[in-house]
N, C-alpha and C. Protein backbone atom coordinates (compact mmCIF):
# COMPACT_ATOMS: atom_id res chain seq x y z
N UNK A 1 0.84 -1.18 0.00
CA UNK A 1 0.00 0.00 0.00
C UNK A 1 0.88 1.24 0.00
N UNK A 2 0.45 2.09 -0.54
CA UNK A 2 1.01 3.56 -0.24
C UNK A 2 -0.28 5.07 -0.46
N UNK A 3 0.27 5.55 0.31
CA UNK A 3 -0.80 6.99 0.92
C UNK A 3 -0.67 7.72 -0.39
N UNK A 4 -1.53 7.78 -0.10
CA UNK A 4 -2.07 9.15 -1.87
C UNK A 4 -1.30 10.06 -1.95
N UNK A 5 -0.68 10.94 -0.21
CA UNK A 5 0.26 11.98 0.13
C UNK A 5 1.39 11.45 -0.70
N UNK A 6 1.95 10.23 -0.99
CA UNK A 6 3.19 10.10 -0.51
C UNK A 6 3.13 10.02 -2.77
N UNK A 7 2.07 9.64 -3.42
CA UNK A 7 1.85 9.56 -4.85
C UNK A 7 2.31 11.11 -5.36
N UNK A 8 1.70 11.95 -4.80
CA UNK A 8 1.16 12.87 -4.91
C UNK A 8 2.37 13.86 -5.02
N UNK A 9 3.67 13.81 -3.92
CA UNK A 9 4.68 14.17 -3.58
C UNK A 9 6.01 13.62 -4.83
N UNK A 10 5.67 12.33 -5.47
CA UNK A 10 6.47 12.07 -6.46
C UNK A 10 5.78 12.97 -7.93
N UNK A 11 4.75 12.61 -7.93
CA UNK A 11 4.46 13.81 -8.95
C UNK A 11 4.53 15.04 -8.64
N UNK A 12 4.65 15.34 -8.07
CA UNK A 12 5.16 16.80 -7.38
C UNK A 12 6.83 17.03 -7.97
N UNK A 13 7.78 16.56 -7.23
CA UNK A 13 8.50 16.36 -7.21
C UNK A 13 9.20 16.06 -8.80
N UNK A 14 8.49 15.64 -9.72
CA UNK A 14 8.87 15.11 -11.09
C UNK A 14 8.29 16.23 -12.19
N UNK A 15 7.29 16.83 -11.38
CA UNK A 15 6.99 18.39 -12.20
C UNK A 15 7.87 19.78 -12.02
N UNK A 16 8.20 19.69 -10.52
CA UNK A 16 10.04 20.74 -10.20
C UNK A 16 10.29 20.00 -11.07
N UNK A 17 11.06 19.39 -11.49
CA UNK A 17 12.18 18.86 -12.33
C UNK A 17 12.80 20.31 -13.12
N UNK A 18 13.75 20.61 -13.35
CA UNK A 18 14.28 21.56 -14.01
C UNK A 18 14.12 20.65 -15.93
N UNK A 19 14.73 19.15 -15.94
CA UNK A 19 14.90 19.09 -16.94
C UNK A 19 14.49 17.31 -16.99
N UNK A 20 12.80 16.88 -17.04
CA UNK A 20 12.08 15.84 -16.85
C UNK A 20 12.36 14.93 -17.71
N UNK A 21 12.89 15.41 -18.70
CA UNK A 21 13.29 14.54 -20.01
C UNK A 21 13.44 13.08 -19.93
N UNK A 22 14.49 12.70 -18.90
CA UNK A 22 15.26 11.22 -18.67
C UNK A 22 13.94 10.34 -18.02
N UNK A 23 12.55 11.21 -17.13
CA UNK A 23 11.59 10.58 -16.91
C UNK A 23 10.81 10.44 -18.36
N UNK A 24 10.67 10.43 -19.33
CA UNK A 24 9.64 10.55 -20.44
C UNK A 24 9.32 8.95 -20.52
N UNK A 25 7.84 8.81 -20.80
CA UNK A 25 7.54 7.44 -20.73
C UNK A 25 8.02 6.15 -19.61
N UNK A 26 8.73 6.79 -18.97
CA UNK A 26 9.03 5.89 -17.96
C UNK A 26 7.78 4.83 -16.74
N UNK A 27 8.19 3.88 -16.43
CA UNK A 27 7.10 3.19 -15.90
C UNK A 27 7.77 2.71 -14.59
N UNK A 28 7.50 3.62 -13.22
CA UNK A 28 7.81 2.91 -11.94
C UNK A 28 6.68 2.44 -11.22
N UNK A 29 7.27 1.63 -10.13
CA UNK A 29 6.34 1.18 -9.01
C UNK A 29 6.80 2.14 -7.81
N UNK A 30 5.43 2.15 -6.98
CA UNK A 30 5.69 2.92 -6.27
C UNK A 30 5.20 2.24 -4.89
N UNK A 31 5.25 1.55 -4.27
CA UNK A 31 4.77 1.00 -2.66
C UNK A 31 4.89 1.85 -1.68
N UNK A 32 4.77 1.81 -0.09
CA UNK A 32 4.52 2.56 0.72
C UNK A 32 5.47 1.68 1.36
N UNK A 33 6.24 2.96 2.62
CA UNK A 33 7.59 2.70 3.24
C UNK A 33 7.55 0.86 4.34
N UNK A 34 6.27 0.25 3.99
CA UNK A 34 6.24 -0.84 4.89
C UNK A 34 5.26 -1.76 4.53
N UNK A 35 5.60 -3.09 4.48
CA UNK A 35 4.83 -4.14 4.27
C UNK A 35 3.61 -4.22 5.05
N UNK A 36 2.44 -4.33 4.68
CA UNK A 36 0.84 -4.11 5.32
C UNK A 36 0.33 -5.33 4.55
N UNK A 37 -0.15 -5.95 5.67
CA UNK A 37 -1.69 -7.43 5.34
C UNK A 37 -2.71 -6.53 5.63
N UNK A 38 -4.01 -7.24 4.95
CA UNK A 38 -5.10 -6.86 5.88
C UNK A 38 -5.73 -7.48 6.80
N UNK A 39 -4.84 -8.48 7.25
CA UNK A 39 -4.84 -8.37 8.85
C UNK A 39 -4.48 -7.32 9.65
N UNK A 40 -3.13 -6.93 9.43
CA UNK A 40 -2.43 -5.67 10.34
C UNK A 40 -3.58 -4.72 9.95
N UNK A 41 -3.89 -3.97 8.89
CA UNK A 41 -5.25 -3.38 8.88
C UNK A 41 -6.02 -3.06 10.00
N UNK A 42 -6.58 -4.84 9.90
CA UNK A 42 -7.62 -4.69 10.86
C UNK A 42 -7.18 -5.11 12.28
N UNK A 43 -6.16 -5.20 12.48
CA UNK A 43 -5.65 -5.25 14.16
C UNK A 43 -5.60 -3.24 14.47
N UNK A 44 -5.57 -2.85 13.16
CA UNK A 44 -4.75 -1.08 13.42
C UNK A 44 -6.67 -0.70 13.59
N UNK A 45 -7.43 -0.76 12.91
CA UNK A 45 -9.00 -0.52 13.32
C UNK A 45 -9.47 -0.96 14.12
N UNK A 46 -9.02 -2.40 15.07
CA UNK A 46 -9.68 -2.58 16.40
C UNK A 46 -8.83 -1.87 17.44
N UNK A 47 -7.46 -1.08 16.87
CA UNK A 47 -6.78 -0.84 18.04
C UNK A 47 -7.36 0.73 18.41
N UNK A 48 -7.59 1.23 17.19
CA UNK A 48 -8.21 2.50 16.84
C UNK A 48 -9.77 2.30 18.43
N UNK A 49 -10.56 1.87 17.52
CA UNK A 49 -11.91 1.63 17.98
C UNK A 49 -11.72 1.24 19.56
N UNK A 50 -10.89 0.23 19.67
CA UNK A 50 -11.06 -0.25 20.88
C UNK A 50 -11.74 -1.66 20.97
N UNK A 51 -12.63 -2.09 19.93
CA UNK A 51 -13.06 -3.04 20.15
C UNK A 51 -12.65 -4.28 19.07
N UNK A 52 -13.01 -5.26 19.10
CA UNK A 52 -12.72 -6.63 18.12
C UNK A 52 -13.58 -6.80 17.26
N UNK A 53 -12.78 -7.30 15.91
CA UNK A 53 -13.72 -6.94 14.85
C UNK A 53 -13.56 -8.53 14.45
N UNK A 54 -14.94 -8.93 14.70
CA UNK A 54 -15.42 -11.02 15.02
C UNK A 54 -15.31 -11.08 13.25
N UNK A 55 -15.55 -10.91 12.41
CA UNK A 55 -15.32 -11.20 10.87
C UNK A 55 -15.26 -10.20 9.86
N UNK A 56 -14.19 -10.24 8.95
CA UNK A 56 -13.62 -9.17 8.24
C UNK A 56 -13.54 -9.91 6.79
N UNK A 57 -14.14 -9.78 5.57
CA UNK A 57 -13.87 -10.37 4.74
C UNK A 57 -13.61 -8.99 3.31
N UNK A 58 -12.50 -9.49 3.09
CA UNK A 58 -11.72 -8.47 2.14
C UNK A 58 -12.07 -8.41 0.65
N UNK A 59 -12.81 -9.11 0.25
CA UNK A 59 -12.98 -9.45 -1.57
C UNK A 59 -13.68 -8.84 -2.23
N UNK A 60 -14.10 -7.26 -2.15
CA UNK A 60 -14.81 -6.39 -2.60
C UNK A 60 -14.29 -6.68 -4.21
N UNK A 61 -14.61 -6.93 -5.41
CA UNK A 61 -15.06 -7.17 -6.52
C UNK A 61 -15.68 -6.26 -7.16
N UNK A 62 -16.86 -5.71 -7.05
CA UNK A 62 -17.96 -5.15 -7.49
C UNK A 62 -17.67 -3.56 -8.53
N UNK A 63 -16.22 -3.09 -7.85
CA UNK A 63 -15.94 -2.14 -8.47
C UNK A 63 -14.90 -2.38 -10.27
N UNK A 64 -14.62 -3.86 -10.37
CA UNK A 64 -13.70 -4.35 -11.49
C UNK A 64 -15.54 -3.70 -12.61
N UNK A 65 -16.68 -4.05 -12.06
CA UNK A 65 -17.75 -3.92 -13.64
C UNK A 65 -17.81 -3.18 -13.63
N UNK A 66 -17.43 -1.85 -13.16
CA UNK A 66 -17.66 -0.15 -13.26
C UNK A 66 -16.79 -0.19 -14.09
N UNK A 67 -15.10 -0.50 -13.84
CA UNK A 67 -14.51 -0.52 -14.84
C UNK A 67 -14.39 -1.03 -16.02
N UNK A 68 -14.73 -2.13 -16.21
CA UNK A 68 -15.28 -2.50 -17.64
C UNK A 68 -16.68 -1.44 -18.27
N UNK A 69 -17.62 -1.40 -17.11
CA UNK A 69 -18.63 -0.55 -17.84
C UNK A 69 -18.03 0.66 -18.53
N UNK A 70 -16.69 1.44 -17.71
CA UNK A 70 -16.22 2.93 -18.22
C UNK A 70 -14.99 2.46 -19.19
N UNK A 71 -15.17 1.12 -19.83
CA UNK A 71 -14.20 1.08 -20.85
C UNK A 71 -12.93 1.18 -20.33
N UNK A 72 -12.21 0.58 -18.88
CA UNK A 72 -10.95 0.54 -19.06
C UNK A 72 -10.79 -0.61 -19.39
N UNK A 73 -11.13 -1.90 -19.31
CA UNK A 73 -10.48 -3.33 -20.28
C UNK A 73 -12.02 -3.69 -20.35
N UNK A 74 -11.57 -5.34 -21.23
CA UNK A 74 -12.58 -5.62 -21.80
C UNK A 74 -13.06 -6.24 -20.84
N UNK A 75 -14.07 -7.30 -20.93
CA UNK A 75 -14.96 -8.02 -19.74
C UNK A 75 -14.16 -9.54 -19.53
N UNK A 76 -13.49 -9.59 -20.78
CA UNK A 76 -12.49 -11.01 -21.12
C UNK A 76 -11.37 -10.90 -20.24
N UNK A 77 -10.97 -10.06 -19.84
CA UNK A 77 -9.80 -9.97 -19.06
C UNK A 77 -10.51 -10.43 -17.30
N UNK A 78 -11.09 -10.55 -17.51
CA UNK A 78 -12.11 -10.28 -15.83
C UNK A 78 -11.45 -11.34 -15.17
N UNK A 79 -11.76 -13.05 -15.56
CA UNK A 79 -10.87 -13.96 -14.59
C UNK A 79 -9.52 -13.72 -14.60
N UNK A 80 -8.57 -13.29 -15.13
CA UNK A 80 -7.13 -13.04 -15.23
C UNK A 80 -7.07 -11.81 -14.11
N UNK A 81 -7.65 -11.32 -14.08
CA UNK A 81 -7.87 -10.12 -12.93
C UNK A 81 -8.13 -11.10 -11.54
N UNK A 82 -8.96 -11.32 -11.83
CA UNK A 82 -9.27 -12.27 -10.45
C UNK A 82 -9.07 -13.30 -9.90
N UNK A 83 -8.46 -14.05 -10.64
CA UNK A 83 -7.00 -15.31 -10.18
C UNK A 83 -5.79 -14.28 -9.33
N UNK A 84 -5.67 -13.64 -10.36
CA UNK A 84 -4.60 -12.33 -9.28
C UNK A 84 -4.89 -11.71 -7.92
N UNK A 85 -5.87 -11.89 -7.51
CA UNK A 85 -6.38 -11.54 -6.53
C UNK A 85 -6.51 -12.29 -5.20
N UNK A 86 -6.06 -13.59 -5.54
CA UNK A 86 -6.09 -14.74 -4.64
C UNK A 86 -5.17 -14.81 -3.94
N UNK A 87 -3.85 -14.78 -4.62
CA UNK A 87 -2.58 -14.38 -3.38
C UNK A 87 -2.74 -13.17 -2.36
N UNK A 88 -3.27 -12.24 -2.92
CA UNK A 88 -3.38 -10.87 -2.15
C UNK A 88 -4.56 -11.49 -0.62
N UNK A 89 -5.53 -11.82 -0.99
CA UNK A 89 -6.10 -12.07 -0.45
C UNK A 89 -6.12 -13.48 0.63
N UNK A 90 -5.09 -13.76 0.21
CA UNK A 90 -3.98 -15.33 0.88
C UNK A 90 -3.12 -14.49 2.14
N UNK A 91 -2.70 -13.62 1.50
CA UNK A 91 -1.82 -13.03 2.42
C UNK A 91 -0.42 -13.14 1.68
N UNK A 92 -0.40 -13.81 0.72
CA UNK A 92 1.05 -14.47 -0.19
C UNK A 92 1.80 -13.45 -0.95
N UNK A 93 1.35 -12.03 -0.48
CA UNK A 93 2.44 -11.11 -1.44
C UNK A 93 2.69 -10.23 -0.53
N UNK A 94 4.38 -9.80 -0.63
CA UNK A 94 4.71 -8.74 0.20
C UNK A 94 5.66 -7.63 -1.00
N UNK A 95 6.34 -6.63 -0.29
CA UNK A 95 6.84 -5.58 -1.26
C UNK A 95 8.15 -6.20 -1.51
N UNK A 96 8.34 -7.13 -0.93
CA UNK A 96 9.59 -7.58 -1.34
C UNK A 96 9.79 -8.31 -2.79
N UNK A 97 9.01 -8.36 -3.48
CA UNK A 97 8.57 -8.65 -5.06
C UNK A 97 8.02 -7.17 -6.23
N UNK A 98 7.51 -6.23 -5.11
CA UNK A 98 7.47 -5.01 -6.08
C UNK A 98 7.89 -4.17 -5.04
N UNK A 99 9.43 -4.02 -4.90
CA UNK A 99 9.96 -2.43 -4.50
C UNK A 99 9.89 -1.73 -5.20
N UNK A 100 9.72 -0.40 -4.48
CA UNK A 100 9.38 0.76 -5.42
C UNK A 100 10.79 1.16 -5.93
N UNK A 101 10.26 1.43 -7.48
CA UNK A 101 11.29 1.91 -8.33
C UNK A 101 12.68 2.82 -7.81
N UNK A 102 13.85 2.55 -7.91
CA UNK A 102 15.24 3.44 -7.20
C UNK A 102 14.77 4.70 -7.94
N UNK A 103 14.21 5.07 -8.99
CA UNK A 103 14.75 6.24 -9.38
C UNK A 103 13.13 7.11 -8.22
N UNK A 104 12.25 6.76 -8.43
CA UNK A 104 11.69 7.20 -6.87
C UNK A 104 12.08 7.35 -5.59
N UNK A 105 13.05 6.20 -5.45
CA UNK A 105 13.51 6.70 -3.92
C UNK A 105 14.24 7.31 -4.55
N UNK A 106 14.99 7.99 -5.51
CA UNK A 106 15.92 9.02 -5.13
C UNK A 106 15.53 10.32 -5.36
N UNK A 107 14.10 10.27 -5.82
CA UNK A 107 13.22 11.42 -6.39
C UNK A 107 12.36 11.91 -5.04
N UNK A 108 12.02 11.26 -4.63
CA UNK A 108 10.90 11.57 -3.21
C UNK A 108 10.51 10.18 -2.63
N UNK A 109 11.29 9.29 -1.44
CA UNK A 109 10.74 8.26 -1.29
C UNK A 109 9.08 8.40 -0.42
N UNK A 110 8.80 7.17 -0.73
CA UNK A 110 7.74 7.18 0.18
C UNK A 110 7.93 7.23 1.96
N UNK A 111 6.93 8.17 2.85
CA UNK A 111 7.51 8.33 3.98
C UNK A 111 6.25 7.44 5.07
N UNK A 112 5.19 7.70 4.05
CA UNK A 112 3.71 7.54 5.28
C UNK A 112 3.60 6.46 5.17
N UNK A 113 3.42 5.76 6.41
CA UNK A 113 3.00 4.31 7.29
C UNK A 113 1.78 4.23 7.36
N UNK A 114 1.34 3.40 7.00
CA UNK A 114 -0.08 2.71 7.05
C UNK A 114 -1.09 3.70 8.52
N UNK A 115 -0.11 3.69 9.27
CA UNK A 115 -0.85 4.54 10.44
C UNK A 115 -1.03 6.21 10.10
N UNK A 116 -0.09 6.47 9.69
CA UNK A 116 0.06 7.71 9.43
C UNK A 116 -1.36 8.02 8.29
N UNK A 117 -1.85 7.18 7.51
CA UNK A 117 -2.89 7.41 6.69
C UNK A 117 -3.93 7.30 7.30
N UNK A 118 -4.03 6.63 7.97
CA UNK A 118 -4.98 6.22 9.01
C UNK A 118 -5.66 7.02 10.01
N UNK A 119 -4.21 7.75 10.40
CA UNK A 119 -4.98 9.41 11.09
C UNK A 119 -5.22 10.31 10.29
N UNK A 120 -4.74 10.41 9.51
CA UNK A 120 -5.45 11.55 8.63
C UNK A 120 -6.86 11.24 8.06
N UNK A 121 -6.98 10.03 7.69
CA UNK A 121 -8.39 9.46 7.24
C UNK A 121 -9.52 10.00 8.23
N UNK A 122 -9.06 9.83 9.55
CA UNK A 122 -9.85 9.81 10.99
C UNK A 122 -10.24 11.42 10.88
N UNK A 123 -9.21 12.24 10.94
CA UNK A 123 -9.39 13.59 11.49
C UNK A 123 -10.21 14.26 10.70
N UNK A 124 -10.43 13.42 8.85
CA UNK A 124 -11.17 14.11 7.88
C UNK A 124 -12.25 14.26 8.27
């Protein structure tokens, strides 16, 4: 995961550019400064709340047919999307398979922690 702040700050950061050129077409990843399940998630919302949260089920779906409805892929791609989704939802992927791109950390790394989004979410 990574905080919208922390997206937001590399495009920032890549528009100063005096001379953006060497970015043109370029394609990075960008993750957030720490590996997050959504377990830890939801241990960070019962710690918030105070109370225990008895069943949590993560597989919200529903928003992939908006996107097909607004034409970003076709409807054929849909199980290939959603086989992908099974590790995530396993718990079987960490950032240690997509670090964020070096030329980002040397541009503006990511700084905000899963918590750190978390209060700001709250205070909105």
């Amino acid at each position: 995961m990574i905080d919208p702040e922390d997206v937001g700050s590399v495009g920032a950061h890549l528009l100063a550019l005096e001379d953006p050129t060497p970015h043109n077409q370029a394609r990075y990843v960008l993750s957030g400064p720490e590996d997050v399940s959504g377990s830890q998630i939801v241990e960070l919302v019962e710690q918030v709340a105070g109370t225990k949260v008895e069943s949590v089920e993560f597989k919200a779906t529903g928003w992939l047919d908006d996107l097909v409805a607004a034409g970003v892929f076709p409807e054929k791609v849909l199980p290939s999307i959603m086989a992908g989704f099974e590790p995530l939802w396993e718990e079987r992927c960490s950032l240690a398979k997509t670090q964020t791109s070096m030329e980002v950390l040397r541009l503006a790394p990511p700084k905000r922690t899963i918590v750190d989004a978390f209060k700001t979410m709250l205070e909105e």
